[in-house]
C-alpha atoms as a PDB file:
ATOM      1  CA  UNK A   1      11.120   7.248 -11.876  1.00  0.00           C
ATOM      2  CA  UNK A   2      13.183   9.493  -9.304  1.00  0.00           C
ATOM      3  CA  UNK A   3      16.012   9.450  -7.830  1.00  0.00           C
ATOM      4  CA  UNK A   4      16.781  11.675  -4.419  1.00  0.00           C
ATOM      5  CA  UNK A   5      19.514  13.446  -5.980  1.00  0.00           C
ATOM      6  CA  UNK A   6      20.005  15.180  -1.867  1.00  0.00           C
ATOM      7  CA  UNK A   7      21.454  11.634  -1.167  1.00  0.00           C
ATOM      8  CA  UNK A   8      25.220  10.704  -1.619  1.00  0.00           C
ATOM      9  CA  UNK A   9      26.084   9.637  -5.140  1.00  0.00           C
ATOM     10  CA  UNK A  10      26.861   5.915  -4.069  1.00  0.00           C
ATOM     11  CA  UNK A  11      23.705   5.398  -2.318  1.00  0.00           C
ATOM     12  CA  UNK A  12      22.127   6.715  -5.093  1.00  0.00           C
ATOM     13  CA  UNK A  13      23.388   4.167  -7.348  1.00  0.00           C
ATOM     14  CA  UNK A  14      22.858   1.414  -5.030  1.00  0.00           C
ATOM     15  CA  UNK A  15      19.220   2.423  -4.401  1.00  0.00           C
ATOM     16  CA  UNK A  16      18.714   2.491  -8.596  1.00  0.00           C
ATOM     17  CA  UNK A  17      20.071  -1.057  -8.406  1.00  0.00           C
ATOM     18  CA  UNK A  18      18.103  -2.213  -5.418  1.00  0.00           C
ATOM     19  CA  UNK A  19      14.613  -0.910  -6.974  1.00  0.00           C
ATOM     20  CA  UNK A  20      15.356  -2.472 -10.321  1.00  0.00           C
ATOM     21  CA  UNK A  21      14.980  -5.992  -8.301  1.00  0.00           C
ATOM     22  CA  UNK A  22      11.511  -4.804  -7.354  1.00  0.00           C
ATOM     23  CA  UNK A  23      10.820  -3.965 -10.877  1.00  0.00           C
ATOM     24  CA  UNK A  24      12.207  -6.625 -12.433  1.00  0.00           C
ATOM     25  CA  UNK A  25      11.446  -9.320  -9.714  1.00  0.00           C
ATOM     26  CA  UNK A  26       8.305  -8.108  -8.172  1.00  0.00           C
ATOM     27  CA  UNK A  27       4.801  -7.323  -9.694  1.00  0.00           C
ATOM     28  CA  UNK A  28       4.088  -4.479  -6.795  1.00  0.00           C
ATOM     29  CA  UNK A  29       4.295  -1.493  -9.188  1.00  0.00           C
ATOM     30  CA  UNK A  30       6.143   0.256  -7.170  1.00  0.00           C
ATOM     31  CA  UNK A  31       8.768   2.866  -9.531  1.00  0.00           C
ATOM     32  CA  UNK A  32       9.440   5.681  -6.810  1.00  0.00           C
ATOM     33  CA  UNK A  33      12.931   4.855  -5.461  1.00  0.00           C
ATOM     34  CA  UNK A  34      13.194   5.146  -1.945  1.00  0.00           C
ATOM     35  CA  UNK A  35      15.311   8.242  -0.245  1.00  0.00           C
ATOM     36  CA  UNK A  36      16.320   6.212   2.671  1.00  0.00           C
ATOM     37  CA  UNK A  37      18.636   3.966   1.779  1.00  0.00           C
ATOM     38  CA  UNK A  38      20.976   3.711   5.195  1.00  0.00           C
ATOM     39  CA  UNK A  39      22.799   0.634   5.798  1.00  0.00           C
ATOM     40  CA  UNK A  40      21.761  -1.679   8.371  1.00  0.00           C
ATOM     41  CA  UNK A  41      23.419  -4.413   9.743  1.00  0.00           C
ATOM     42  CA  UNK A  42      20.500  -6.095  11.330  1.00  0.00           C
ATOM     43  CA  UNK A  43      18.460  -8.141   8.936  1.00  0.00           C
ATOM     44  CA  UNK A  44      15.996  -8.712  11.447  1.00  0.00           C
ATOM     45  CA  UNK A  45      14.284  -5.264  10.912  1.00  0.00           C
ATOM     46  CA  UNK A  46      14.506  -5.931   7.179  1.00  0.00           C
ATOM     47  CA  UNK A  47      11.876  -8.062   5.068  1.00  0.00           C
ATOM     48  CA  UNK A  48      12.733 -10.476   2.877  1.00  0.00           C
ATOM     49  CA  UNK A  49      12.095  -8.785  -0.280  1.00  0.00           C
ATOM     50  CA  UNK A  50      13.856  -5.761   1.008  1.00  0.00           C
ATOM     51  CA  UNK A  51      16.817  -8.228   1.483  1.00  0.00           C
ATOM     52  CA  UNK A  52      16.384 -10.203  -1.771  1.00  0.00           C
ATOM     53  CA  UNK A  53      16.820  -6.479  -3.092  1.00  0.00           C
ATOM     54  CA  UNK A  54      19.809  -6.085  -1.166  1.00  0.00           C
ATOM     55  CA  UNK A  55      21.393  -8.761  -2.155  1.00  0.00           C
ATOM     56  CA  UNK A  56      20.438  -8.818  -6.086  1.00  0.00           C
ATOM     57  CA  UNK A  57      21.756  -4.894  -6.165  1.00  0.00           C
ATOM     58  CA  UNK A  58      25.288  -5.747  -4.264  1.00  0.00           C
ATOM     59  CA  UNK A  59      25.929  -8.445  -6.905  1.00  0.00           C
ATOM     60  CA  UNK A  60      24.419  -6.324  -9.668  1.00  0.00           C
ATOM     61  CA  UNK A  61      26.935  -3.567  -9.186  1.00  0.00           C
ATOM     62  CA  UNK A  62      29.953  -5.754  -7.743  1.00  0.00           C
ATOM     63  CA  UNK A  63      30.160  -8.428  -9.832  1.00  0.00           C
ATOM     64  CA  UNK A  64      32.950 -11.279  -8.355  1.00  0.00           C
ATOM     65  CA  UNK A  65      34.638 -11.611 -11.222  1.00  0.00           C
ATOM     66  CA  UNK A  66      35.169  -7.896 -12.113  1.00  0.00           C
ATOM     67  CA  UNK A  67      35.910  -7.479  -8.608  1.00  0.00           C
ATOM     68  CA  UNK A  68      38.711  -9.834  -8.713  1.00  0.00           C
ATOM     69  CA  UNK A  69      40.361  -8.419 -11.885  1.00  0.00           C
ATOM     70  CA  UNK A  70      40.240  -4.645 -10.458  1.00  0.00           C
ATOM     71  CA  UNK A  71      41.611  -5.810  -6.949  1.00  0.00           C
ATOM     72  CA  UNK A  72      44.399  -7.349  -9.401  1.00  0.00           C
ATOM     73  CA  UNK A  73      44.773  -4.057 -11.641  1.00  0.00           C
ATOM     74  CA  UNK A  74      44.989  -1.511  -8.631  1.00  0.00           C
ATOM     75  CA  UNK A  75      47.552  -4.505  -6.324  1.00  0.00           C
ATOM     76  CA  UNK A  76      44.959  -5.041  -3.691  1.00  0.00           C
ATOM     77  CA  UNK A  77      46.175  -7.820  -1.788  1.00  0.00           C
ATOM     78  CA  UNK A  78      43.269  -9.733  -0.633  1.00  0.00           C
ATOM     79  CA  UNK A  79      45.313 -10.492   2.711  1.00  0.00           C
ATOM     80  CA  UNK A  80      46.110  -7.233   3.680  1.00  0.00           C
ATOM     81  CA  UNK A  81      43.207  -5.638   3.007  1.00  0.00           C
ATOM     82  CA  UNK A  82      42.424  -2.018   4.691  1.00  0.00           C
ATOM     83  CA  UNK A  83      40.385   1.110   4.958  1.00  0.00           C
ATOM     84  CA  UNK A  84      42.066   2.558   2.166  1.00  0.00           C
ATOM     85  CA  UNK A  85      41.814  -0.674   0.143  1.00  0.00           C
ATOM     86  CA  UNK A  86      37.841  -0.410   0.463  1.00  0.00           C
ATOM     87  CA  UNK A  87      37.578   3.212   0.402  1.00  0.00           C
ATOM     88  CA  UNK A  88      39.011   2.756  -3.337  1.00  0.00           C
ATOM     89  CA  UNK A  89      37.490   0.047  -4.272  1.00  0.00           C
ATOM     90  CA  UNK A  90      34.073   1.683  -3.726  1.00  0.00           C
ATOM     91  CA  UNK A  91      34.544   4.286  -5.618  1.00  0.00           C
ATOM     92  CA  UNK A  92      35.885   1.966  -8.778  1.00  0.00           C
ATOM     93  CA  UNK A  93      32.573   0.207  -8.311  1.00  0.00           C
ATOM     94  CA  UNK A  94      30.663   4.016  -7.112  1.00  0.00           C
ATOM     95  CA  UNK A  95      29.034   1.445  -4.152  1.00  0.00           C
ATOM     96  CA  UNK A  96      28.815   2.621  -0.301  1.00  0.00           C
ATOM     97  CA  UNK A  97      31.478   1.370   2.027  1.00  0.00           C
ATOM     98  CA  UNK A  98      29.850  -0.943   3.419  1.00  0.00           C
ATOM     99  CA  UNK A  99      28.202  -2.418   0.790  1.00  0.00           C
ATOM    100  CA  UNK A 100      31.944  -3.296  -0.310  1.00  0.00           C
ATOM    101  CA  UNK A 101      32.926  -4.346   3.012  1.00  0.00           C
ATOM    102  CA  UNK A 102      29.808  -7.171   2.857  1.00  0.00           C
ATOM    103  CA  UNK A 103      30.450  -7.732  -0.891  1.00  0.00           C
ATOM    104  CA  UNK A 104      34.221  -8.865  -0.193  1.00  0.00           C
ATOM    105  CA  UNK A 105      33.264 -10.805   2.691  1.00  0.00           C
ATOM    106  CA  UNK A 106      30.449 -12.481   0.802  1.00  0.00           C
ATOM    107  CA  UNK A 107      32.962 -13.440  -1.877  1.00  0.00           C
ATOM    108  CA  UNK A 108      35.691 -14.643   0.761  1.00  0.00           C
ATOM    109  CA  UNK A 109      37.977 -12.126   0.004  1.00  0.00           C
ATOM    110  CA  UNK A 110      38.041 -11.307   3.643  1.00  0.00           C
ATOM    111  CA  UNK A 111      37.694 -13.120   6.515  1.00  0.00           C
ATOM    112  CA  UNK A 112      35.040 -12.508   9.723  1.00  0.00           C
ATOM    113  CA  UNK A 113      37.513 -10.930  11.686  1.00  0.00           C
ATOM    114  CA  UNK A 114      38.394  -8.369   9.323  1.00  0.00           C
ATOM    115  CA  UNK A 115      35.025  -8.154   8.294  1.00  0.00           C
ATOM    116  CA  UNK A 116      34.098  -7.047  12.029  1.00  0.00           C
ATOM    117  CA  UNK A 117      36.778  -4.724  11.965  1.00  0.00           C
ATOM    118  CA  UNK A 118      36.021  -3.242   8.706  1.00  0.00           C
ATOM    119  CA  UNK A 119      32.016  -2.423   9.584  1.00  0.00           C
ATOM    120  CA  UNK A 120      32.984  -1.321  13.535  1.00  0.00           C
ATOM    121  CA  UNK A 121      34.493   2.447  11.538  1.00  0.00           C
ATOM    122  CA  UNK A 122      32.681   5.235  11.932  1.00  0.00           C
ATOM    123  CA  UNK A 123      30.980   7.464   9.071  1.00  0.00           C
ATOM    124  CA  UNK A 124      33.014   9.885  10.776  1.00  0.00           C
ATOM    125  CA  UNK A 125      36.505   7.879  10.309  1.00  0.00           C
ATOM    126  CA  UNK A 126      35.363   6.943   6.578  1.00  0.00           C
ATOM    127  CA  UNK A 127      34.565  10.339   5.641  1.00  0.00           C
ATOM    128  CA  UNK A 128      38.321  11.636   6.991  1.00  0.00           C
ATOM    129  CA  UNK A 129      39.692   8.106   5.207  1.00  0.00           C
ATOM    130  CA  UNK A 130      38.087   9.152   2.291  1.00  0.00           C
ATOM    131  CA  UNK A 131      39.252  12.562   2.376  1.00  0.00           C
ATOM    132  CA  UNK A 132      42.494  12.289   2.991  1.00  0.00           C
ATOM    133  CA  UNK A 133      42.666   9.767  -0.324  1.00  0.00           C
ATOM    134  CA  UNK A 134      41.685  11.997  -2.200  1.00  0.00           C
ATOM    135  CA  UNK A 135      38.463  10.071  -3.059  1.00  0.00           C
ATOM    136  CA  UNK A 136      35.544  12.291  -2.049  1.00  0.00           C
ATOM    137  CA  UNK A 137      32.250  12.162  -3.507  1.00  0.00           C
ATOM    138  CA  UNK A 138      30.018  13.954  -5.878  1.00  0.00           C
ATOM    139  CA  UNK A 139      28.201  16.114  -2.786  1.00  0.00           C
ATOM    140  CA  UNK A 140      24.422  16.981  -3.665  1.00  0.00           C
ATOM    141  CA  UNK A 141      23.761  20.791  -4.169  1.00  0.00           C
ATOM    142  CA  UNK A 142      19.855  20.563  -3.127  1.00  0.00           C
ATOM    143  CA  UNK A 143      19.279  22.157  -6.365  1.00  0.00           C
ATOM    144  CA  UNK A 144      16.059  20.966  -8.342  1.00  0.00           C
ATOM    145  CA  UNK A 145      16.754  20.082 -12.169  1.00  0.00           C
ATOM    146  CA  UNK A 146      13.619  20.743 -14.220  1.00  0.00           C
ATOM    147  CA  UNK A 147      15.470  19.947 -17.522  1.00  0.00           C
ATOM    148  CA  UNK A 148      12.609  20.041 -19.980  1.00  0.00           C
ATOM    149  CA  UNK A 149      10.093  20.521 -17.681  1.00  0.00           C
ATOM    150  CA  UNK A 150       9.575  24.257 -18.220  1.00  0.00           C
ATOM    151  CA  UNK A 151       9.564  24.118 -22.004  1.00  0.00           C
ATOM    152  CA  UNK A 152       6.423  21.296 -22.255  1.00  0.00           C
ATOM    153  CA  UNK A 153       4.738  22.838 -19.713  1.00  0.00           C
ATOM    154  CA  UNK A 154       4.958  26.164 -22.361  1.00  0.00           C
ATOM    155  CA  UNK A 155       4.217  24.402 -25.231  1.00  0.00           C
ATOM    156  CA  UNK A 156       1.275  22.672 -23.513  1.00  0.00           C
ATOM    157  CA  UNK A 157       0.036  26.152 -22.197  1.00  0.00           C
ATOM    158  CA  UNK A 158       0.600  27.140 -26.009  1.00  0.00           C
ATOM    159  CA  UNK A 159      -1.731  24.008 -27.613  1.00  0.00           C
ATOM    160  CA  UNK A 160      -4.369  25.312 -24.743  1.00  0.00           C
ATOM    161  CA  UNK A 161      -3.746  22.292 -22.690  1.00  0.00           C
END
């Protein structure tokens, strides 16, 4: 199984939890996780597997409960919830922003207005958010790990295999 490592962290994670649904869930075989794992907000272009996926992954990494108790332990007030709120929140739970944003709407923590308000930001205006907290992510380096890779393909060569 792979992972696209050139991805950001948090969509890497997210993509690991919305494959194991597949896996789990599904008998299609298929163990490649996808590289393109960009947000939509229409569900129309999105099939209903790919949404059951969605879904199971979202409460698979955000769990309510656990949600509740670290919005308690870091004093987020669930009614004056904000960028910064989210931006933190996400990285607790290492989950894209907007995956948060649907989570805590999903679990009535926030309201449709807010909700609409939340999702209208930018990647641009989440990215300097996210900055200025102090709360960047891990950035890929394009680099390809082999880890082992080099040393069985010797001792292969060395069995004559």
């Amino acid at each position: 199984m792979w992972i696209n490592t050139a991805i950001a962290y948090n969509k890497q994670v997210f993509a690991a939890a919305h494959e194991l649904y597949h896996l789990w869930f599904e008998n299609d075989g298929e163990i490649i996780l996808k590289t393109d794992v960009e947000e939509t907000d229409s569900a129309d272009s999105i099939s209903e597997s790919e949404l059951k996926a969605n879904r199971f992954a979202a409460e698979f990494l955000i769990n309510e409960e656990l949600l509740l108790q670290e919005m308690r332990t870091y004093g987020v007030d669930k009614n004056k919830i904000g960028i910064k709120d989210i931006l933190k929140l996400s990285n607790l739970f290492a989950v894209p922003y907007k995956t948060m944003v649907k989570r805590l709407y999903e679990s009535k923590l926030i309201g449709k207005m807010k909700y609409d308000e939340l999702m209208k930001l930018s990647n641009e205006q989440i990215k300097i958010c996210r900055n200025r907290l102090g709360l960047s992510l891990p950035t890929p380096n394009n680099k390809i790990g082999l880890n082992s890779l080099i040393d069985k393909a010797m001792e292969l060569y060395e069995r004559k295999k």
